[in-house]
PDB file of N, CA and C in Angstrom:
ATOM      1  N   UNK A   1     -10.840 -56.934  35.317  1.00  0.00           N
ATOM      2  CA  UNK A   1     -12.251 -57.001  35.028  1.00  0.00           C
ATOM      3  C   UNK A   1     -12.983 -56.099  36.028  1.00  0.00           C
ATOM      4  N   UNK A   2     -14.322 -55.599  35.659  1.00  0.00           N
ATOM      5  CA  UNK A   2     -14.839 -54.924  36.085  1.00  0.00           C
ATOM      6  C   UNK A   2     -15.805 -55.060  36.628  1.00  0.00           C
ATOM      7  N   UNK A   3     -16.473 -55.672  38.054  1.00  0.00           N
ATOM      8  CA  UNK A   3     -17.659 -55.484  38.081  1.00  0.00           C
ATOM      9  C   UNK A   3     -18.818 -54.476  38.884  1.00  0.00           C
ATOM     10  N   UNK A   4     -19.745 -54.365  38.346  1.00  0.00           N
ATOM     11  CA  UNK A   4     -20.804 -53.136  38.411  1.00  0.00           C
ATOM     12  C   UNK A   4     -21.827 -54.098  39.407  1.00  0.00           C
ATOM     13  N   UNK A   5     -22.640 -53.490  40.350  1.00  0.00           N
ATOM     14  CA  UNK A   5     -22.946 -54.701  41.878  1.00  0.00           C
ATOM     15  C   UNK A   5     -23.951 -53.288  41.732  1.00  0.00           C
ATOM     16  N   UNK A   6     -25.960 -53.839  41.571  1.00  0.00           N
ATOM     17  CA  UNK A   6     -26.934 -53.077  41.809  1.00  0.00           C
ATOM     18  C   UNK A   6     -27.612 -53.977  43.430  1.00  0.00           C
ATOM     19  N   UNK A   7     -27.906 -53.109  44.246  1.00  0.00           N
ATOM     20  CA  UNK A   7     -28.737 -53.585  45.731  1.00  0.00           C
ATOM     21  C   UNK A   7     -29.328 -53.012  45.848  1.00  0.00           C
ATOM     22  N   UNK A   8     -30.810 -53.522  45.586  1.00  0.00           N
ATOM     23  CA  UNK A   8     -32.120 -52.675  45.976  1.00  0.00           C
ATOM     24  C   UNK A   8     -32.569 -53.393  47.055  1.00  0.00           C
ATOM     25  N   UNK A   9     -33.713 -52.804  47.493  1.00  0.00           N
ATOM     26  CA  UNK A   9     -34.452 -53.484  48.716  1.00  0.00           C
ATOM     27  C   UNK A   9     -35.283 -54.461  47.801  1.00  0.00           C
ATOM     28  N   UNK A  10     -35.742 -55.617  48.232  1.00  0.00           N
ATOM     29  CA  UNK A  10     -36.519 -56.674  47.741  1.00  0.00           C
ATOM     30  C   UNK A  10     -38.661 -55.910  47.498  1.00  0.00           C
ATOM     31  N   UNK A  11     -38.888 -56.596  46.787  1.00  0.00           N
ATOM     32  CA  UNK A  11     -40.412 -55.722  46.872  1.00  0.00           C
ATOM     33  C   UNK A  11     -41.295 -56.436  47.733  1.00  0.00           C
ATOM     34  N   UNK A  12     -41.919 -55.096  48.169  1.00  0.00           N
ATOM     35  CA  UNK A  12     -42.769 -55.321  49.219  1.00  0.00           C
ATOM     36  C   UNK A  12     -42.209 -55.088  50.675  1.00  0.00           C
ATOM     37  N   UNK A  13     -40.191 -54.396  50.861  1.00  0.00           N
ATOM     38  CA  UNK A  13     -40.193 -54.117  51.705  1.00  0.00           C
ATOM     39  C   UNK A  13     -40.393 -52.234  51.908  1.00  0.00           C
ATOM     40  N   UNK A  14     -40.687 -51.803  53.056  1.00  0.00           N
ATOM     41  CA  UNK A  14     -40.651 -50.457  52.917  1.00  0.00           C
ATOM     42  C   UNK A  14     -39.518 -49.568  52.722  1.00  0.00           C
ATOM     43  N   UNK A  15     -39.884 -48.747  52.078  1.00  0.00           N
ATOM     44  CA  UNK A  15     -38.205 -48.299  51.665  1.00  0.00           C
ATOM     45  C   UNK A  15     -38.651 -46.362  52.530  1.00  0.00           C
ATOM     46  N   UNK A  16     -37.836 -46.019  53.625  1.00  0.00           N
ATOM     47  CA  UNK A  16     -38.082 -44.819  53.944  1.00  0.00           C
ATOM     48  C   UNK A  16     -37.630 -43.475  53.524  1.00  0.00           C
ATOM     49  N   UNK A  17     -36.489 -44.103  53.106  1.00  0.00           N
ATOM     50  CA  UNK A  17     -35.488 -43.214  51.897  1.00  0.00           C
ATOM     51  C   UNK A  17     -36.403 -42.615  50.619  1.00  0.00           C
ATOM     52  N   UNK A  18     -36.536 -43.654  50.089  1.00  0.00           N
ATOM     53  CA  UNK A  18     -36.810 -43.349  48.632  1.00  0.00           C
ATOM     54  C   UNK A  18     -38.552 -42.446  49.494  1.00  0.00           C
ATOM     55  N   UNK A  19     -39.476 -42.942  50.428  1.00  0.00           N
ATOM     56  CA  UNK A  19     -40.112 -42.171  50.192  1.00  0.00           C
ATOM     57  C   UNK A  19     -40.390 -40.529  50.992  1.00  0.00           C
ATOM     58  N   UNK A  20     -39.298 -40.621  51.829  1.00  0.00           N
ATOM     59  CA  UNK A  20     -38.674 -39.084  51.967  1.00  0.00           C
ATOM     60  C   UNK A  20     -38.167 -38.238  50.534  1.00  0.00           C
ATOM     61  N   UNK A  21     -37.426 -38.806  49.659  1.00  0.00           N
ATOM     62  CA  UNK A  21     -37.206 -38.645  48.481  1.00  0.00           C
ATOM     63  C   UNK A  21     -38.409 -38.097  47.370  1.00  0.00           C
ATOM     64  N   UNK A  22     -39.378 -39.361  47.173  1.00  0.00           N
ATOM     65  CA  UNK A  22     -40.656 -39.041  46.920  1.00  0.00           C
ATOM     66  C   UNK A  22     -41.491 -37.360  47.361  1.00  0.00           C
ATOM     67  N   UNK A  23     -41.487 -37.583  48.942  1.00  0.00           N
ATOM     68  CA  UNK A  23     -42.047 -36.237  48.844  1.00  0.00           C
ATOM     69  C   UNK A  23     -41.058 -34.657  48.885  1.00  0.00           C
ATOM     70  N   UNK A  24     -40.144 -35.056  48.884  1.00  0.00           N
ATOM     71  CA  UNK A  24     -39.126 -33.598  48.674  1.00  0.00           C
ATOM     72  C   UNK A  24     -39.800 -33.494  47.295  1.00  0.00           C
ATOM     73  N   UNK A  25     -39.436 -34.638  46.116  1.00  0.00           N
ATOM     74  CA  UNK A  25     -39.564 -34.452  44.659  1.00  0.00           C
ATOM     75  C   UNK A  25     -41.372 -33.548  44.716  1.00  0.00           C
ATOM     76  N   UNK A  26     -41.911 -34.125  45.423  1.00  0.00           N
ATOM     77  CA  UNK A  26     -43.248 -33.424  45.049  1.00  0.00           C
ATOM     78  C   UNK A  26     -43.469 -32.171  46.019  1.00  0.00           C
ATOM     79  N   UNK A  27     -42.630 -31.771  46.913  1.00  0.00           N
ATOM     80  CA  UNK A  27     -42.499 -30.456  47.150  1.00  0.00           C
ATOM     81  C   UNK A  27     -42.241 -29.483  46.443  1.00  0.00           C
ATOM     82  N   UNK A  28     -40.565 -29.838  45.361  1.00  0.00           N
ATOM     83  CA  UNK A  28     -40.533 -28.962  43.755  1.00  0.00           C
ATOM     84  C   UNK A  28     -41.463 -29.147  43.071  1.00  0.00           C
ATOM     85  N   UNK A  29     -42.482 -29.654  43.372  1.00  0.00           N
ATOM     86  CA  UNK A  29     -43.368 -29.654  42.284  1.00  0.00           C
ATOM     87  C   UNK A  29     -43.145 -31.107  41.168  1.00  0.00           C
ATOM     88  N   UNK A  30     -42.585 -32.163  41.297  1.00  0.00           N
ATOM     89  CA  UNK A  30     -42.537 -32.719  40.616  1.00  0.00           C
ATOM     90  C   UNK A  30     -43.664 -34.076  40.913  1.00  0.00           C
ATOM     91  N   UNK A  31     -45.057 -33.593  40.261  1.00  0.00           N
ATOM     92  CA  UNK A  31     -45.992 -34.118  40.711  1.00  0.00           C
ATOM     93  C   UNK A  31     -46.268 -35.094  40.099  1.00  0.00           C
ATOM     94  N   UNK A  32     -45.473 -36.048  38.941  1.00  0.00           N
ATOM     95  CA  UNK A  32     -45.681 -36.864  38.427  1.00  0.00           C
ATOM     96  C   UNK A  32     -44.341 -38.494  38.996  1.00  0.00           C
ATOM     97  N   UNK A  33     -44.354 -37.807  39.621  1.00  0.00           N
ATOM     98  CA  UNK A  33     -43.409 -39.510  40.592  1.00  0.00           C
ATOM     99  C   UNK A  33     -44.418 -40.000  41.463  1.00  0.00           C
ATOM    100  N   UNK A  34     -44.932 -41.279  41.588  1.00  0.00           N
ATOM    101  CA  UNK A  34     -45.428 -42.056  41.998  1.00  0.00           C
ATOM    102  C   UNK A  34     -44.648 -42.555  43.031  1.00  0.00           C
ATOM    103  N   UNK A  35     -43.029 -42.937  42.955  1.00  0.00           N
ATOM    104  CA  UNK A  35     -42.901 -43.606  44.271  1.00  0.00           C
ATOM    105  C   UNK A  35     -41.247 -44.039  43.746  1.00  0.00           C
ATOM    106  N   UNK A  36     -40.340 -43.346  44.307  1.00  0.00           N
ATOM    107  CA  UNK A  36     -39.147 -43.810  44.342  1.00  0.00           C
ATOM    108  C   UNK A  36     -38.152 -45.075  45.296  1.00  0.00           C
ATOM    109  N   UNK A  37     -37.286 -45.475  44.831  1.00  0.00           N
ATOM    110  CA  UNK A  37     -36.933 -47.033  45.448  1.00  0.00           C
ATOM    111  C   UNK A  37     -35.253 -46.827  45.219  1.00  0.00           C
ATOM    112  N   UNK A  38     -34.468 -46.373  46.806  1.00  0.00           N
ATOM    113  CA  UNK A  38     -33.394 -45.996  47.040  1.00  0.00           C
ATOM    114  C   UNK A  38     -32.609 -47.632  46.609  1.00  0.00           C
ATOM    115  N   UNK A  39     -31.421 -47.753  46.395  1.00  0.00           N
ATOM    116  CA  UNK A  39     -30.484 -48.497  45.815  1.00  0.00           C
ATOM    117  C   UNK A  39     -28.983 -48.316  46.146  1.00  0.00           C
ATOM    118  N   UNK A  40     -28.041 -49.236  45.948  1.00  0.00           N
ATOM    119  CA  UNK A  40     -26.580 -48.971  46.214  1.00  0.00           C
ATOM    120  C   UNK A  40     -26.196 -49.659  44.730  1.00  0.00           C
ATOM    121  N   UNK A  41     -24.878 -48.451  43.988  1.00  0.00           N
ATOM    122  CA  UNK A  41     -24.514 -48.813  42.856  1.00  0.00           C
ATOM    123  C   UNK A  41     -22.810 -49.238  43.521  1.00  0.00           C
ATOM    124  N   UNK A  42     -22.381 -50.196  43.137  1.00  0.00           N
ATOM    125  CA  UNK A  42     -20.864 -50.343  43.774  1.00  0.00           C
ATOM    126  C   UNK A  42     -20.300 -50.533  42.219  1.00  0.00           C
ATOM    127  N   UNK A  43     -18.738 -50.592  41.863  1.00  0.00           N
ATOM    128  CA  UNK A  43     -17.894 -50.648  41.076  1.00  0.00           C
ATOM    129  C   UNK A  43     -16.674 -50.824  42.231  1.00  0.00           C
ATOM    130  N   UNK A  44     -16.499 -52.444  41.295  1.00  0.00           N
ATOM    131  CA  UNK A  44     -15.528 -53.127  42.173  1.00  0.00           C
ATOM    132  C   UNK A  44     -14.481 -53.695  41.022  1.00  0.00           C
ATOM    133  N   UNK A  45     -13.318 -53.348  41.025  1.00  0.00           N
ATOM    134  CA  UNK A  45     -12.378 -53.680  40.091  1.00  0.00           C
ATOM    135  C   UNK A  45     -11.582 -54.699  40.649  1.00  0.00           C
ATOM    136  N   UNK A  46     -11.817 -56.125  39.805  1.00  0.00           N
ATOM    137  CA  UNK A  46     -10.866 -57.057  39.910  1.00  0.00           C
ATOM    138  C   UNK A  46      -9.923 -57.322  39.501  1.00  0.00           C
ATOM    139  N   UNK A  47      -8.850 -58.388  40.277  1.00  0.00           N
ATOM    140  CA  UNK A  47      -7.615 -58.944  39.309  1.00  0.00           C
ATOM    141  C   UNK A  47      -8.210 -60.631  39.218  1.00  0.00           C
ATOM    142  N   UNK A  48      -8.835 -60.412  38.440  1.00  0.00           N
ATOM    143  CA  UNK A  48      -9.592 -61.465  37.695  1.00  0.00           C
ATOM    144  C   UNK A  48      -9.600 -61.317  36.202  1.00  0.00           C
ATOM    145  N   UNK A  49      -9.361 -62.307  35.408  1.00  0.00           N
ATOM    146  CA  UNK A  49      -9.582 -62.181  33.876  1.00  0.00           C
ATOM    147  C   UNK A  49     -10.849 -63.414  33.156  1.00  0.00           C
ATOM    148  N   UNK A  50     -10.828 -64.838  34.035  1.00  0.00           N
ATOM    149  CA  UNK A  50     -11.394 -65.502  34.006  1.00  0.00           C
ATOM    150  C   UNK A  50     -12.834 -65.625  34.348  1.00  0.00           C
ATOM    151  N   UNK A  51     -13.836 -65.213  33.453  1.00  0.00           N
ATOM    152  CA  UNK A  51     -15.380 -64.783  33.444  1.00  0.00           C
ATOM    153  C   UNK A  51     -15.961 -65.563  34.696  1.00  0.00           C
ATOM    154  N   UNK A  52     -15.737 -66.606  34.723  1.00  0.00           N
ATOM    155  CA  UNK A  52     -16.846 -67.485  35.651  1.00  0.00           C
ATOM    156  C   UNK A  52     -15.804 -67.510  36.827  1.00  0.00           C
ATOM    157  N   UNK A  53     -14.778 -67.356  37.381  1.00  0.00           N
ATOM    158  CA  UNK A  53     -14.236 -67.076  38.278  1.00  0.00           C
ATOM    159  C   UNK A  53     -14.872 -65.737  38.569  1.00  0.00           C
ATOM    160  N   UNK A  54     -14.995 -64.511  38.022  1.00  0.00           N
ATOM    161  CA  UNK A  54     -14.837 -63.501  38.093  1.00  0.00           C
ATOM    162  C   UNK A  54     -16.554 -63.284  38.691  1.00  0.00           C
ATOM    163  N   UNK A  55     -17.405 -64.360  38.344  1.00  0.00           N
ATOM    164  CA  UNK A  55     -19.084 -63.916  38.470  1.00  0.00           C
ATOM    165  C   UNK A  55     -19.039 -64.846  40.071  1.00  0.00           C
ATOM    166  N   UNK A  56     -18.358 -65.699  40.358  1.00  0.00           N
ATOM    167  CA  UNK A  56     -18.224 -66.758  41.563  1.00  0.00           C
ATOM    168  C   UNK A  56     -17.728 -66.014  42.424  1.00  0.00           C
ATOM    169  N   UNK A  57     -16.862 -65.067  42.036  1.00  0.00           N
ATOM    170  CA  UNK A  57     -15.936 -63.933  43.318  1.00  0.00           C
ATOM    171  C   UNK A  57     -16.663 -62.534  43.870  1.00  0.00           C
ATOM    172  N   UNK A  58     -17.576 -61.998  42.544  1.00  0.00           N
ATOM    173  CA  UNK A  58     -18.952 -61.046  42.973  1.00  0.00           C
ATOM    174  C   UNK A  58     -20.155 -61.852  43.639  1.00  0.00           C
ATOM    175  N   UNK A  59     -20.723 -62.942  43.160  1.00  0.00           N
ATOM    176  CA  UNK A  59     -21.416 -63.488  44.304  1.00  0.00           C
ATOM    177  C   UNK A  59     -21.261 -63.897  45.637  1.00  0.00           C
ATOM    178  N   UNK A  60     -19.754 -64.411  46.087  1.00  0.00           N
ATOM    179  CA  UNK A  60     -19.672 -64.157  47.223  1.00  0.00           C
ATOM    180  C   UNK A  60     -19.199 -63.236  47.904  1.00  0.00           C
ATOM    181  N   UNK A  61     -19.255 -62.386  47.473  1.00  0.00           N
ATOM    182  CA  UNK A  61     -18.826 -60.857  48.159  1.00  0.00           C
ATOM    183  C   UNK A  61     -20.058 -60.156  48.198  1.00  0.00           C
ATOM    184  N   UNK A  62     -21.297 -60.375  47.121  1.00  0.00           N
ATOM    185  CA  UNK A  62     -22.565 -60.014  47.569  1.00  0.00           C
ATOM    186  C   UNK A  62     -22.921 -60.904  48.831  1.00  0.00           C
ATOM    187  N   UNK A  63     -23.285 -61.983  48.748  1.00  0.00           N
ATOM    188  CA  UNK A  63     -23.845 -62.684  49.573  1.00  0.00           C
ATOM    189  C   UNK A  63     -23.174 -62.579  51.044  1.00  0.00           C
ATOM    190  N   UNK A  64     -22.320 -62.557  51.235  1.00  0.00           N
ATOM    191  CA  UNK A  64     -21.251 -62.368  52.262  1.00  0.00           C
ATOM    192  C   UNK A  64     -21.074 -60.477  52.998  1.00  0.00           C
ATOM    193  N   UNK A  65     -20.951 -59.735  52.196  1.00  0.00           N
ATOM    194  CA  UNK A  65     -21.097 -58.828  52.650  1.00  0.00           C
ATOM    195  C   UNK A  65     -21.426 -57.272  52.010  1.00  0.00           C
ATOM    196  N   UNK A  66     -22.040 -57.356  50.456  1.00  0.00           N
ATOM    197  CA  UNK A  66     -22.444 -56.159  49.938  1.00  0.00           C
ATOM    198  C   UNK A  66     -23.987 -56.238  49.873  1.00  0.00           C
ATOM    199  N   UNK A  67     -24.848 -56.824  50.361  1.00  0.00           N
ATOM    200  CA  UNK A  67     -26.033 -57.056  50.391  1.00  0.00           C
ATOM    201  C   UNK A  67     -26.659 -57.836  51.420  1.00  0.00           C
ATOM    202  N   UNK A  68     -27.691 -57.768  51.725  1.00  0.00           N
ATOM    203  CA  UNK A  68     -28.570 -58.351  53.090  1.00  0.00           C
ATOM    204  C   UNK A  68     -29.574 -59.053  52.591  1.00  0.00           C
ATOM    205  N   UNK A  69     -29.301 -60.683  52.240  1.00  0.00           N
ATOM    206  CA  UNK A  69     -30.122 -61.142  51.598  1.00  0.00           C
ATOM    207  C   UNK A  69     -32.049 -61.365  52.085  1.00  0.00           C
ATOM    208  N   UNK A  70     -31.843 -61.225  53.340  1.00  0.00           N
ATOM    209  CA  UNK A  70     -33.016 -61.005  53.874  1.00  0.00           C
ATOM    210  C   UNK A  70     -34.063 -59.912  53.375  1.00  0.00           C
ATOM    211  N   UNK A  71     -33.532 -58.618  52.783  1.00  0.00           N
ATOM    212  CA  UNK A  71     -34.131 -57.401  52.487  1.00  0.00           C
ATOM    213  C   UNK A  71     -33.646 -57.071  51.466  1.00  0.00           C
ATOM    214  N   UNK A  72     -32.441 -57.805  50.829  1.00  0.00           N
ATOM    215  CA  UNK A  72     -32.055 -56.988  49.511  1.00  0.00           C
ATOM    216  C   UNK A  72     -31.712 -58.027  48.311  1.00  0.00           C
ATOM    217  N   UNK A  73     -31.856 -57.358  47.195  1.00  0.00           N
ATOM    218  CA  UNK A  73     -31.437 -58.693  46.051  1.00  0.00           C
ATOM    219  C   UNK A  73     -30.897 -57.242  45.462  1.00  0.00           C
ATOM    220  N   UNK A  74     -29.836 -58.601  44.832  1.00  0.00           N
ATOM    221  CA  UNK A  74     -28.735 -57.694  43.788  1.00  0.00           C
ATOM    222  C   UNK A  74     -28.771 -58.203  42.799  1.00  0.00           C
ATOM    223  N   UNK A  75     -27.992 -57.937  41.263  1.00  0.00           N
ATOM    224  CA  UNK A  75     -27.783 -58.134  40.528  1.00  0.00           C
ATOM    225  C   UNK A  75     -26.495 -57.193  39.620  1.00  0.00           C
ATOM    226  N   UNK A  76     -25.635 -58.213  38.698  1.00  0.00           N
ATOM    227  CA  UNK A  76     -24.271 -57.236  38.768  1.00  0.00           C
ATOM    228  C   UNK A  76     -23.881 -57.603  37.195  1.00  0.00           C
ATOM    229  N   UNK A  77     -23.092 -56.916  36.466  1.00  0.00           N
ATOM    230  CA  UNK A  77     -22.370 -56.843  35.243  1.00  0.00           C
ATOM    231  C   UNK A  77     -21.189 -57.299  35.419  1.00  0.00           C
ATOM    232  N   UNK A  78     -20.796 -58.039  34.500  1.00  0.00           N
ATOM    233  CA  UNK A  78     -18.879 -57.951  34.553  1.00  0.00           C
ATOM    234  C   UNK A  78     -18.742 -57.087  33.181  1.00  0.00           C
ATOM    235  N   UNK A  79     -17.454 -56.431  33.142  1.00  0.00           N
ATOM    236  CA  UNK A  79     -16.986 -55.794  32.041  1.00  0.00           C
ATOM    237  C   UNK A  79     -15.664 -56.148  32.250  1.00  0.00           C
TER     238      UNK A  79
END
């Protein structure tokens, strides 16, 4: 099984990335971005077949150590 693990920063914290990002984009000229919000995409392949085992084994591997629950919320796919 497959799972797909999104970590953004929570809103309302400052993100310095995305808005270094922001103004490069509006240096090319891309004057219609308002405000970008940096993220971590992970793909984590299990030996899991059992769905709710498989969503119990990505939550604690978020909570534990692919995310900072203080500043970040995730959310993830199984395939």
């Amino acid at each position: 099984m497959k799972a797909i693990i999104y970590v953004t920063l929570k809103s309302g914290i400052h993100d310095p990335q995305g808005h270094a990002v922001q103004q490069s984009l509006e240096t090319f000229g891309f004057h219609a971005v308002d405000s970008v919000r940096i993220g971590k995409l992970l793909e984590v392949d299990l030996n899991e077949t059992d769905h709710t085992k498989a969503e119990a084994v990505v939550k604690a591997m978020c909570d534990k150590l692919l995310s900072n629950p203080v500043i970040e919320d995730y959310r993830f796919e199984l395939s």
